[in-house]
Every structure is written in C-alpha cells, then in structure tokens.
C-alpha atoms as a PDB file:
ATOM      1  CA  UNK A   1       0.000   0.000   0.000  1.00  0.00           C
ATOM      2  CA  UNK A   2       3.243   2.393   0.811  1.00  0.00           C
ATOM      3  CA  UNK A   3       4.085   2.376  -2.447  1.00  0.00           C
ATOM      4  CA  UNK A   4       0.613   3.282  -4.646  1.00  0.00           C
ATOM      5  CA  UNK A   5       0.161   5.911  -2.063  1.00  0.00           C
ATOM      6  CA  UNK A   6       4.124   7.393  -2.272  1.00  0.00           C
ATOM      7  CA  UNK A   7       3.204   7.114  -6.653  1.00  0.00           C
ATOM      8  CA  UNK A   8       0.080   8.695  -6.206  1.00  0.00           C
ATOM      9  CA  UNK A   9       1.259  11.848  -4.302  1.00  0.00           C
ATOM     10  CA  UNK A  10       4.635  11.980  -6.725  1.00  0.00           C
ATOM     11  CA  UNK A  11       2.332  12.254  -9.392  1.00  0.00           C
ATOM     12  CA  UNK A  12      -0.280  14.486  -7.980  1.00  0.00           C
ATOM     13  CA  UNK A  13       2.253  17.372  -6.228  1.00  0.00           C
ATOM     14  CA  UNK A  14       4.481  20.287  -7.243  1.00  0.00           C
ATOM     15  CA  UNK A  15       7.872  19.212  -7.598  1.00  0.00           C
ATOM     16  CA  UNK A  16       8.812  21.740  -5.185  1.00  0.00           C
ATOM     17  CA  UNK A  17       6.125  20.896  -2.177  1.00  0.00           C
ATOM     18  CA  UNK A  18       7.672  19.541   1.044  1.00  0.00           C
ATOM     19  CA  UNK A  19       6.956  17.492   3.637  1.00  0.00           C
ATOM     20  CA  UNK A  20       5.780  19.850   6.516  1.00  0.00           C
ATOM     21  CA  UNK A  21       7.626  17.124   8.770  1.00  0.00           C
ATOM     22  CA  UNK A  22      10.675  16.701   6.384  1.00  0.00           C
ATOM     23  CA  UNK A  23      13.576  18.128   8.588  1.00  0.00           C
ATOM     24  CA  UNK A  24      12.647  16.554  12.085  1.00  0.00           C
ATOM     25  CA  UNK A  25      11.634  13.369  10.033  1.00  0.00           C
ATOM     26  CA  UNK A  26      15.679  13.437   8.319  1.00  0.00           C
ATOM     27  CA  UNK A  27      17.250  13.797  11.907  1.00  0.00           C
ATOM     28  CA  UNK A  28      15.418  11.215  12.884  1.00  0.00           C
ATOM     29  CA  UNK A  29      16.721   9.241  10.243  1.00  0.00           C
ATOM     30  CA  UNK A  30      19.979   9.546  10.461  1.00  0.00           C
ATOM     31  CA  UNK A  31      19.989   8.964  14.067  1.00  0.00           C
ATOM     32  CA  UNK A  32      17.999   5.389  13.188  1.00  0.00           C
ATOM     33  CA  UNK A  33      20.417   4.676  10.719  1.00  0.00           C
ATOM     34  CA  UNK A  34      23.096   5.358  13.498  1.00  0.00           C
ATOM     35  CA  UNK A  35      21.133   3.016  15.623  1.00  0.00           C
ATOM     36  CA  UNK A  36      20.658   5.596  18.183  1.00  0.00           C
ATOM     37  CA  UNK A  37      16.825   6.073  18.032  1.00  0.00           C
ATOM     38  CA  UNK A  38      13.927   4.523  20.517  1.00  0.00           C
ATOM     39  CA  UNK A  39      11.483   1.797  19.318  1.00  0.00           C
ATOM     40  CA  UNK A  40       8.546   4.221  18.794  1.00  0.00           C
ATOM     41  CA  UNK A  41      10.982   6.852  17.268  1.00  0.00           C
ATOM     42  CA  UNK A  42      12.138   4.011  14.299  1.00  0.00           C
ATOM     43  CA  UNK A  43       8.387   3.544  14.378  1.00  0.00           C
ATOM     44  CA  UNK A  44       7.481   6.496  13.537  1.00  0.00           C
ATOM     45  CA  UNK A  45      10.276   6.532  10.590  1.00  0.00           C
ATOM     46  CA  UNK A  46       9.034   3.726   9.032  1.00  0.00           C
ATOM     47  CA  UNK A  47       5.123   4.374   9.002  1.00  0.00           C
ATOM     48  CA  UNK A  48       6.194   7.938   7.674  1.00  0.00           C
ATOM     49  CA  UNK A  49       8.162   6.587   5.009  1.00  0.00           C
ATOM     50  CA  UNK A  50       5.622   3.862   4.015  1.00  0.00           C
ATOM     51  CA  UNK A  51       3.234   7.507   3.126  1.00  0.00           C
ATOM     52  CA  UNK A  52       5.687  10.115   2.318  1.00  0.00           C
ATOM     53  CA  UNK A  53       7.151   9.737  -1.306  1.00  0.00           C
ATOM     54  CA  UNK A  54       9.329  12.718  -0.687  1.00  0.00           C
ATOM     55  CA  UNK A  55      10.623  11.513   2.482  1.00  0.00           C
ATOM     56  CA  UNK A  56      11.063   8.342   1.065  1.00  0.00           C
ATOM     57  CA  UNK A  57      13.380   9.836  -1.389  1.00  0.00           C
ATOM     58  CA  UNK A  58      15.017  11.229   1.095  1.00  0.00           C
ATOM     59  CA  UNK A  59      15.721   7.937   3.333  1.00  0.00           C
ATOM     60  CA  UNK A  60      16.929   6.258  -0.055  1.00  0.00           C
ATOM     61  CA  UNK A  61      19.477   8.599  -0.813  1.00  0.00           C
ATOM     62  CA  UNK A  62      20.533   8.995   3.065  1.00  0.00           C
ATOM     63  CA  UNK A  63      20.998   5.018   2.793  1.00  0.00           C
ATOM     64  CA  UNK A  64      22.951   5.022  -0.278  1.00  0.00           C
ATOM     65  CA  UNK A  65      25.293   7.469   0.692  1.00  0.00           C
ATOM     66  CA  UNK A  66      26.285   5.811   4.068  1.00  0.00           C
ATOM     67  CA  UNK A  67      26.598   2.617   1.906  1.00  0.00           C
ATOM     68  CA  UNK A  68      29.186   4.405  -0.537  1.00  0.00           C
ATOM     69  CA  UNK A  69      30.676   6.108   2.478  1.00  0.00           C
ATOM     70  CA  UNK A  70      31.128   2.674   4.024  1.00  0.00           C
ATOM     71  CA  UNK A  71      31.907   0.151   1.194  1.00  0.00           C
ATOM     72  CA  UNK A  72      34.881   3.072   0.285  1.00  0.00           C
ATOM     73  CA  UNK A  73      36.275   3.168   4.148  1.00  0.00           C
ATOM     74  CA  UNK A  74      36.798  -0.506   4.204  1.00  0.00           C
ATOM     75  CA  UNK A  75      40.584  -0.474   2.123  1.00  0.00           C
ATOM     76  CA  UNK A  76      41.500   2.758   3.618  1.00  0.00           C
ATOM     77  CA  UNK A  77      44.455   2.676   5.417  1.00  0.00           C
ATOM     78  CA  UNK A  78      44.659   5.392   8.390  1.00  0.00           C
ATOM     79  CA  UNK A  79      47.970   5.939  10.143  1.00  0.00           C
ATOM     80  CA  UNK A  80      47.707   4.776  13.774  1.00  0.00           C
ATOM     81  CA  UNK A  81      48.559   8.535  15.273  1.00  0.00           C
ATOM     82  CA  UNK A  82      45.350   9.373  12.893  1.00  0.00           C
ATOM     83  CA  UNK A  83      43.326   6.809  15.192  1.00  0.00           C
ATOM     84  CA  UNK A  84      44.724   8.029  18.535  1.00  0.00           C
ATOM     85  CA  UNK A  85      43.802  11.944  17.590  1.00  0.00           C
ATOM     86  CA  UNK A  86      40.443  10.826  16.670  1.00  0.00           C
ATOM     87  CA  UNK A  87      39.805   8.942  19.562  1.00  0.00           C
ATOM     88  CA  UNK A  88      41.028  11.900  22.080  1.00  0.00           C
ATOM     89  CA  UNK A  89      38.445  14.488  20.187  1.00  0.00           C
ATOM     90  CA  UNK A  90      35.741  11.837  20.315  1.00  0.00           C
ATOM     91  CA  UNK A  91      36.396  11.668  24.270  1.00  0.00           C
ATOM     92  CA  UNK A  92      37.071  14.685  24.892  1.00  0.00           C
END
C-alpha cells in the first residue's frame, strides 16, 4: 500500500512541495540509521516513510550514501597517530 500511495502523491504534487515534517523526520533518520533512536521513534520513521514519497526519497538517498561512504572506508588505510587523535576528540 506504501508504495501506490508514495506514486500517487509523486504524481499528484508540485515538484517543489515539502513534507511539513521533512527536517525533524531526516534527523530522525539519520539517528535510526546510526542506531541511536527509541522503538517508537524508528516507528514512527518507518510508518512515515511507508506515506511520504518525498521523504522516502530522502531515506533512499541517506541510505545510499552511508553505503558508498562505508563500502569506500573498508581499504582505507589510516595511520595509527590518525586513530589516537580521533579517539582523544571523540572523548574529549
């Protein structure tokens, strides 16, 4: 059903409408996609996106850039002092 509705509004609405809930939604993503969100928080995510073709869009291209981000990180070699500075701004 997500998907008749999400083709239904893409064909109905102005290329330039937005979601009213588009920027809180996209934080919410990208903590979810972290792994840092509650149970009703991915939830709510997920039942938006199911609705929301533009939010939809959104979570697709959020996805597919962490994917690029992390399938090119995997052969890169970082010097150990690289690590260690890191690591002290992270805790600090």
């Amino acid at each position: 059903m997500g998907t008749f509705v999400r083709w239904i509004q893409k064909a109905m609405m102005s290329k330039k409408a937005r979601c009213p809930e588009e920027e809180h939604w996209l934080e919410l993503v990208r903590l979810m996609l972290d792994g840092q969100t509650t149970e009703e928080e991915t939830s709510y995510v997920i039942d938006h996106v199911e609705g929301c073709y533009r939010c939809y869009d959104n979570y697709d291209l959020e996805k597919e850039i962490r994917e690029a981000i992390k399938n090119k990180s995997i052969n890169l070699k970082v010097s150990d002092a690289l690590i260690a500075r890191i690591n002290n701004e992270i805790k600090a």
